[in-house]
N, C-alpha and C. Protein backbone atom coordinates (compact mmCIF):
# COMPACT_ATOMS: atom_id res chain seq x y z
N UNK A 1 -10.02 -0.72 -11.94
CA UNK A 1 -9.18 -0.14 -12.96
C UNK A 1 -7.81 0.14 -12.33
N UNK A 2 -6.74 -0.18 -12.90
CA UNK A 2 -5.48 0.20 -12.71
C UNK A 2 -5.03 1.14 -13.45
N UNK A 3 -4.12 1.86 -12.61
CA UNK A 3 -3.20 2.90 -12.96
C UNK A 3 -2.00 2.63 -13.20
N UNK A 4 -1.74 1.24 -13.56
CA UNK A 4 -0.69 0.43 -14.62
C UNK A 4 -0.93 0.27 -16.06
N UNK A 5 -0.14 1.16 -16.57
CA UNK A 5 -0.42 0.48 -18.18
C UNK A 5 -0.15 -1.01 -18.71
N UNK A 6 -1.49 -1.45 -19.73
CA UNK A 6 -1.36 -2.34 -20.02
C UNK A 6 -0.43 -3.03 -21.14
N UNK A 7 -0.05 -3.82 -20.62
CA UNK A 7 1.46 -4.10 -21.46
C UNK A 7 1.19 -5.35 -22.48
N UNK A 8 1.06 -5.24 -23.76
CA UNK A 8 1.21 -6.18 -24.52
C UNK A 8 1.92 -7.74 -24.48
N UNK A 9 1.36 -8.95 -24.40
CA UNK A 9 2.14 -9.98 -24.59
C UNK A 9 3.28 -9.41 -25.43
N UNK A 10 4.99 -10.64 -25.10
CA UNK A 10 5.55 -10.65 -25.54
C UNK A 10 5.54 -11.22 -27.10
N UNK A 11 6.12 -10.44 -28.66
CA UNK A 11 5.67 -11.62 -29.47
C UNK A 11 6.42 -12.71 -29.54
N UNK A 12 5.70 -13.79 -29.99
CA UNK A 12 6.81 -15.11 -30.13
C UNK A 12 7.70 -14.82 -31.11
N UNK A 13 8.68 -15.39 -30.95
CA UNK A 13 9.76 -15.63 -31.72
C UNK A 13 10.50 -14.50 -32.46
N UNK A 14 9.91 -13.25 -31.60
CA UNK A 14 10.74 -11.90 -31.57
C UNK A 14 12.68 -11.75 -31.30
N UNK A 15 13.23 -11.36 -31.77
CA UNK A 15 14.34 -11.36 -31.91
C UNK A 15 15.21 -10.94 -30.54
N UNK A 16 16.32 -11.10 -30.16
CA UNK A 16 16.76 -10.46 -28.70
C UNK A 16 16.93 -9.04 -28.86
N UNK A 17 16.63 -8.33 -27.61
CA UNK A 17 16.91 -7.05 -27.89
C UNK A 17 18.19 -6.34 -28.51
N UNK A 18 19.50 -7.18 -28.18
CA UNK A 18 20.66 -6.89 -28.75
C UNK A 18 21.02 -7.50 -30.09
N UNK A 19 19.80 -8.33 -30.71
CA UNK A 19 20.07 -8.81 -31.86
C UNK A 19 20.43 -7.93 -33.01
N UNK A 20 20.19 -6.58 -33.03
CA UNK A 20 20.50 -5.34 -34.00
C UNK A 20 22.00 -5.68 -34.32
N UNK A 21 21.95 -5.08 -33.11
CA UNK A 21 23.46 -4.59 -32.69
C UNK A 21 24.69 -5.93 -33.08
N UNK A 22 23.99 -7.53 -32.52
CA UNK A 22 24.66 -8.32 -33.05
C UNK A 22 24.80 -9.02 -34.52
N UNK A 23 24.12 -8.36 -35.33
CA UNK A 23 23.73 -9.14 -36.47
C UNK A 23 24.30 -7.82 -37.17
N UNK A 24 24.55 -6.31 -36.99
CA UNK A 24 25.25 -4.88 -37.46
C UNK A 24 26.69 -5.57 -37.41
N UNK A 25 27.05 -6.32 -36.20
CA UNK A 25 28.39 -6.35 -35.85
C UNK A 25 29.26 -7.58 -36.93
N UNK A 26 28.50 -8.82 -36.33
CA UNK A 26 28.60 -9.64 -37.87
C UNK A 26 28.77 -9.20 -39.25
N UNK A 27 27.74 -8.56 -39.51
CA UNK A 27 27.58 -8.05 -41.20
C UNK A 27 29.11 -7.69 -41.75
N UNK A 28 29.29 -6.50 -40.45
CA UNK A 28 30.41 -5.47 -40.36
C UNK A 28 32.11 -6.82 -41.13
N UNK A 29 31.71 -7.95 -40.11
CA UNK A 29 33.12 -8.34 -40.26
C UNK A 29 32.64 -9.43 -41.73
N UNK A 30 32.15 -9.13 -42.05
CA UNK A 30 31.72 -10.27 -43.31
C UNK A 30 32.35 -9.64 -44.75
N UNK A 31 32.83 -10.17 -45.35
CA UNK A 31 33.48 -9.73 -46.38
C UNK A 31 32.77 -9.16 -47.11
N UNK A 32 30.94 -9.71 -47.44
CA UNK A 32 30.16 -8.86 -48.21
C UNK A 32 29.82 -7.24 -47.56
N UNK A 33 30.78 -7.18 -46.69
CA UNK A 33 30.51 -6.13 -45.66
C UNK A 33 29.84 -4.59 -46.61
N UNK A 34 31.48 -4.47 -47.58
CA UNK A 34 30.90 -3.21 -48.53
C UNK A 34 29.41 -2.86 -48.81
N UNK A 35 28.73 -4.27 -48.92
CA UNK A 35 27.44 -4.01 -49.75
C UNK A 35 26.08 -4.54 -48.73
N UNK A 36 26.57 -5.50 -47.98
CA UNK A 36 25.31 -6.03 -46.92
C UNK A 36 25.06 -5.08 -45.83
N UNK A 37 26.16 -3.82 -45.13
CA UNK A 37 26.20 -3.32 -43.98
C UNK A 37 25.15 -1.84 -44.69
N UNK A 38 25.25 -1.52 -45.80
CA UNK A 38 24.31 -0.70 -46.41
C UNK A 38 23.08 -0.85 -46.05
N UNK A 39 23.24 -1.71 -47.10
CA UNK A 39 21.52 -2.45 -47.28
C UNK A 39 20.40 -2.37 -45.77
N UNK A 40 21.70 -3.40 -44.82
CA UNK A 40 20.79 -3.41 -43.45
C UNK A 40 20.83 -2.08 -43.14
N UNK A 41 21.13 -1.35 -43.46
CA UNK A 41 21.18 0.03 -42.37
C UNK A 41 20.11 0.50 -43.04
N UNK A 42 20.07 0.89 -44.57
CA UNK A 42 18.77 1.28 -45.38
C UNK A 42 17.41 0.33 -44.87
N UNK A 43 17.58 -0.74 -44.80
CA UNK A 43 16.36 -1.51 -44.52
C UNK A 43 15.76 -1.23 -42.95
N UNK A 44 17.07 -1.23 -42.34
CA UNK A 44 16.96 -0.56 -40.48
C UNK A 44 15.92 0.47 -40.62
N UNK A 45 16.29 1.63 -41.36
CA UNK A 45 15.72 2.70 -41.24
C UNK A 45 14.85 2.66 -41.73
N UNK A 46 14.30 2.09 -42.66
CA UNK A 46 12.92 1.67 -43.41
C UNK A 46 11.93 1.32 -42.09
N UNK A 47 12.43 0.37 -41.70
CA UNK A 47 11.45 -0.23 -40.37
C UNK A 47 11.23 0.32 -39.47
N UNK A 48 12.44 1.50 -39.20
CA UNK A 48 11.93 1.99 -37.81
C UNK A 48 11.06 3.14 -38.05
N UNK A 49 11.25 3.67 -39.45
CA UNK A 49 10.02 4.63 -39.66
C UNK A 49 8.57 3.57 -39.89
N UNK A 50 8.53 2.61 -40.15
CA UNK A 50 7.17 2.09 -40.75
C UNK A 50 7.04 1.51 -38.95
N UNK A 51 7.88 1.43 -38.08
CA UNK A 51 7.16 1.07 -36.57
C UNK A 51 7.09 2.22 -35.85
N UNK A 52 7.66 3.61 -36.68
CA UNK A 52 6.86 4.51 -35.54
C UNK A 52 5.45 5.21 -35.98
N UNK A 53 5.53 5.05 -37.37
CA UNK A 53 4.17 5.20 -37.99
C UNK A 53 2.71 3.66 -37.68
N UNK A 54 3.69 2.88 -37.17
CA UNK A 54 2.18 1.61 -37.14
C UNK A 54 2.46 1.20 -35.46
N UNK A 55 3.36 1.87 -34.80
CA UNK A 55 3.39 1.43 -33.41
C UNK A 55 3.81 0.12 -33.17
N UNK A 56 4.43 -0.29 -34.05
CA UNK A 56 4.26 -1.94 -34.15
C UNK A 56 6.04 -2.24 -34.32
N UNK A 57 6.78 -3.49 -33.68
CA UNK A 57 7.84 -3.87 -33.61
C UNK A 57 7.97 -4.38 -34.91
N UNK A 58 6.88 -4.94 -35.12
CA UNK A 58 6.89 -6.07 -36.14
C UNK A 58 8.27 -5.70 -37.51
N UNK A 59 7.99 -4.55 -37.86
CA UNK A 59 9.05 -4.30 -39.17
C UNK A 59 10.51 -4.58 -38.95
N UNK A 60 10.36 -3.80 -37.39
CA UNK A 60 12.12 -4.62 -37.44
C UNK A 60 12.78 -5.69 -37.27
N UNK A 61 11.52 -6.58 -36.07
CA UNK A 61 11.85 -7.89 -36.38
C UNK A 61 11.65 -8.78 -37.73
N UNK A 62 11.16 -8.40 -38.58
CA UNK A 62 11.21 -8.64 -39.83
C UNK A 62 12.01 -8.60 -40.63
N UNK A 63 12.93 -7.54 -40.19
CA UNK A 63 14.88 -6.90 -40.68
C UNK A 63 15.58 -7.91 -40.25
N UNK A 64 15.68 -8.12 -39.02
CA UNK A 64 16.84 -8.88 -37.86
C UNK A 64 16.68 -9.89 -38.66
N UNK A 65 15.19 -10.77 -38.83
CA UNK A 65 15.06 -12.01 -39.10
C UNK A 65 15.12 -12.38 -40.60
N UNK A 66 15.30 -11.87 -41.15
CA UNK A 66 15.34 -11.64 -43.00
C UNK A 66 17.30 -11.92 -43.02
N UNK A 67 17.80 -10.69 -42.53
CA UNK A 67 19.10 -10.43 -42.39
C UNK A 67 20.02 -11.18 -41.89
N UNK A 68 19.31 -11.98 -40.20
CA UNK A 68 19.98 -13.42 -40.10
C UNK A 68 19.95 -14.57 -40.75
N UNK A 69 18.96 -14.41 -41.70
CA UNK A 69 18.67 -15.78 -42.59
C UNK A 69 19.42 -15.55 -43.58
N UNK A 70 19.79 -14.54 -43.75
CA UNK A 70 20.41 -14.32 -45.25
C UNK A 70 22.14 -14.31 -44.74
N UNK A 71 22.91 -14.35 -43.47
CA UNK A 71 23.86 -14.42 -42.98
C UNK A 71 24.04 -15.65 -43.10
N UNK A 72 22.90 -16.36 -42.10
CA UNK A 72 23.25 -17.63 -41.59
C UNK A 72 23.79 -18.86 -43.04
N UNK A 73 22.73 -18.11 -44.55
CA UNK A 73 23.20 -18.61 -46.00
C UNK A 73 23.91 -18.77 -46.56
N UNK A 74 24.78 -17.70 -46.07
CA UNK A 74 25.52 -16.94 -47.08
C UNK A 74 26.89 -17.99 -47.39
N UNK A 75 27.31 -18.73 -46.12
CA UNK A 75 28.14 -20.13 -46.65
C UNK A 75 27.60 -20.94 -47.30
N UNK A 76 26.40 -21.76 -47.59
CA UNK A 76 25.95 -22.68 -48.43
C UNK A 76 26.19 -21.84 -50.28
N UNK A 77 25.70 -20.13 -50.13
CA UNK A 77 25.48 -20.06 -51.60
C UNK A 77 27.03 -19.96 -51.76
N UNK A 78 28.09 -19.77 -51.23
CA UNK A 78 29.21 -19.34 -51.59
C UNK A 78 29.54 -21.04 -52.18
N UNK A 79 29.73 -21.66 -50.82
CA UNK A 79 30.14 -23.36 -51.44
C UNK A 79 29.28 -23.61 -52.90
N UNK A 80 28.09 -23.23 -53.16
CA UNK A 80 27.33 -23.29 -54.35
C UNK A 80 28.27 -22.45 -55.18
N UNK A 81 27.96 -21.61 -55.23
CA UNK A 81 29.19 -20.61 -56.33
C UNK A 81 30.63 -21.51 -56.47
N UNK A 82 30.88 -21.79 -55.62
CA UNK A 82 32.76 -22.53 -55.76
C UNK A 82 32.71 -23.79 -56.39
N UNK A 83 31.60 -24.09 -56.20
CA UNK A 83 31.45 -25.52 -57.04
C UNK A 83 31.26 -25.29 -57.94
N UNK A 84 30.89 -24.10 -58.67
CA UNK A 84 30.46 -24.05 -60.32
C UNK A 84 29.34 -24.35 -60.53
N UNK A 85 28.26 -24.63 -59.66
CA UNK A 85 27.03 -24.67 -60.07
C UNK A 85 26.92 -23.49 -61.12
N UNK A 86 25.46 -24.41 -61.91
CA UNK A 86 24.42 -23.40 -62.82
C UNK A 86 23.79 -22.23 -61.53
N UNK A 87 23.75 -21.36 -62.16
CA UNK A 87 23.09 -20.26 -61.52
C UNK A 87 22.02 -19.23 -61.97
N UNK A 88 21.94 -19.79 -63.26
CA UNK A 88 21.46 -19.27 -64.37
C UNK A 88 19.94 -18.87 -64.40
N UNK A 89 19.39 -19.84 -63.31
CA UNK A 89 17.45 -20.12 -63.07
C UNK A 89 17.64 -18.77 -61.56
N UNK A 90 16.51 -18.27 -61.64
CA UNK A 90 16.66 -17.31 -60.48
C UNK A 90 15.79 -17.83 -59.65
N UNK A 91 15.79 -18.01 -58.21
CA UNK A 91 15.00 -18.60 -57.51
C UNK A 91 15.36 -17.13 -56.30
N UNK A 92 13.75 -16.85 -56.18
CA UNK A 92 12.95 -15.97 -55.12
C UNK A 92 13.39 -16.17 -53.58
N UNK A 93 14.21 -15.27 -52.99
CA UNK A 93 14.82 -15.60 -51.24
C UNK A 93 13.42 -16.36 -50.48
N UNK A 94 11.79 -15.69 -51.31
CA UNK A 94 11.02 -16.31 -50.08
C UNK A 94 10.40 -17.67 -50.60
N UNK A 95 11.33 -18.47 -51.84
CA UNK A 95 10.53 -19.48 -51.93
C UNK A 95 11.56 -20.67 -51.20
N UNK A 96 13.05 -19.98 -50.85
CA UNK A 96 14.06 -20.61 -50.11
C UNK A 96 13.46 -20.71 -49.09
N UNK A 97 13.25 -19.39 -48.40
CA UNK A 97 13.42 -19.31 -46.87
C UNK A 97 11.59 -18.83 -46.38
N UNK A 98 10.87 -18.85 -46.78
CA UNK A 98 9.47 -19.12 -46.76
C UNK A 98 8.91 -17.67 -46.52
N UNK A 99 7.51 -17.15 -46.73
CA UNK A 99 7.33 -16.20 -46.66
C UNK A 99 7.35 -15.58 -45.18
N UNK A 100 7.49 -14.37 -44.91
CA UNK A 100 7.75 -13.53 -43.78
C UNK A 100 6.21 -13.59 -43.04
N UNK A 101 5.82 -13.52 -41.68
CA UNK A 101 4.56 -13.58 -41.09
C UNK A 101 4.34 -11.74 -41.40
């Protein structure tokens, strides 16, 4: 028996530790800034209470990775909007970007 605690595998495809902070900083300079820098901060805090209640990272990498997908978008829907597309049919973020693990 060791008197080392046992340390959990890393999870895959977990986000970088400074990814918060870089994806806060982005938001910040993004023009949807008024309304996206909210949201993530409300959703931030959502997760970090539901990972200190389940011990589990998982919620916030679930934020980072929701929040970069919805950054990394956010030029395609705009070029969509400028073109005048119909917009009229509502289509679900997770049938775009697939459901969350």
């Amino acid at each position: 028996m060791s008197a080392q605690p046992d340390h959990a595998p890393p999870m895959p495809n977990a986000p970088a530790p400074g990814a918060p902070a870089e994806l806060r900083a982005q938001l910040r300079a993004d023009r949807r800034a008024k309304t996206w820098v909210p949201a993530f901060e409300r959703d931030w805090a959502k997760a970090l209470e539901d990972a200190r209640h389940t011990f589990s990272l998982t919620p916030l990498h679930e934020v980072v990775r929701t929040w970069q997908l919805r950054a990394a978008a956010a030029g395609d829907v705009d070029a969509f909007m400028d073109a005048g597309q119909d917009d009229s049919d509502f289509l679900d973020l997770d049938d775009v970007l697939g459901r969350r693990p």
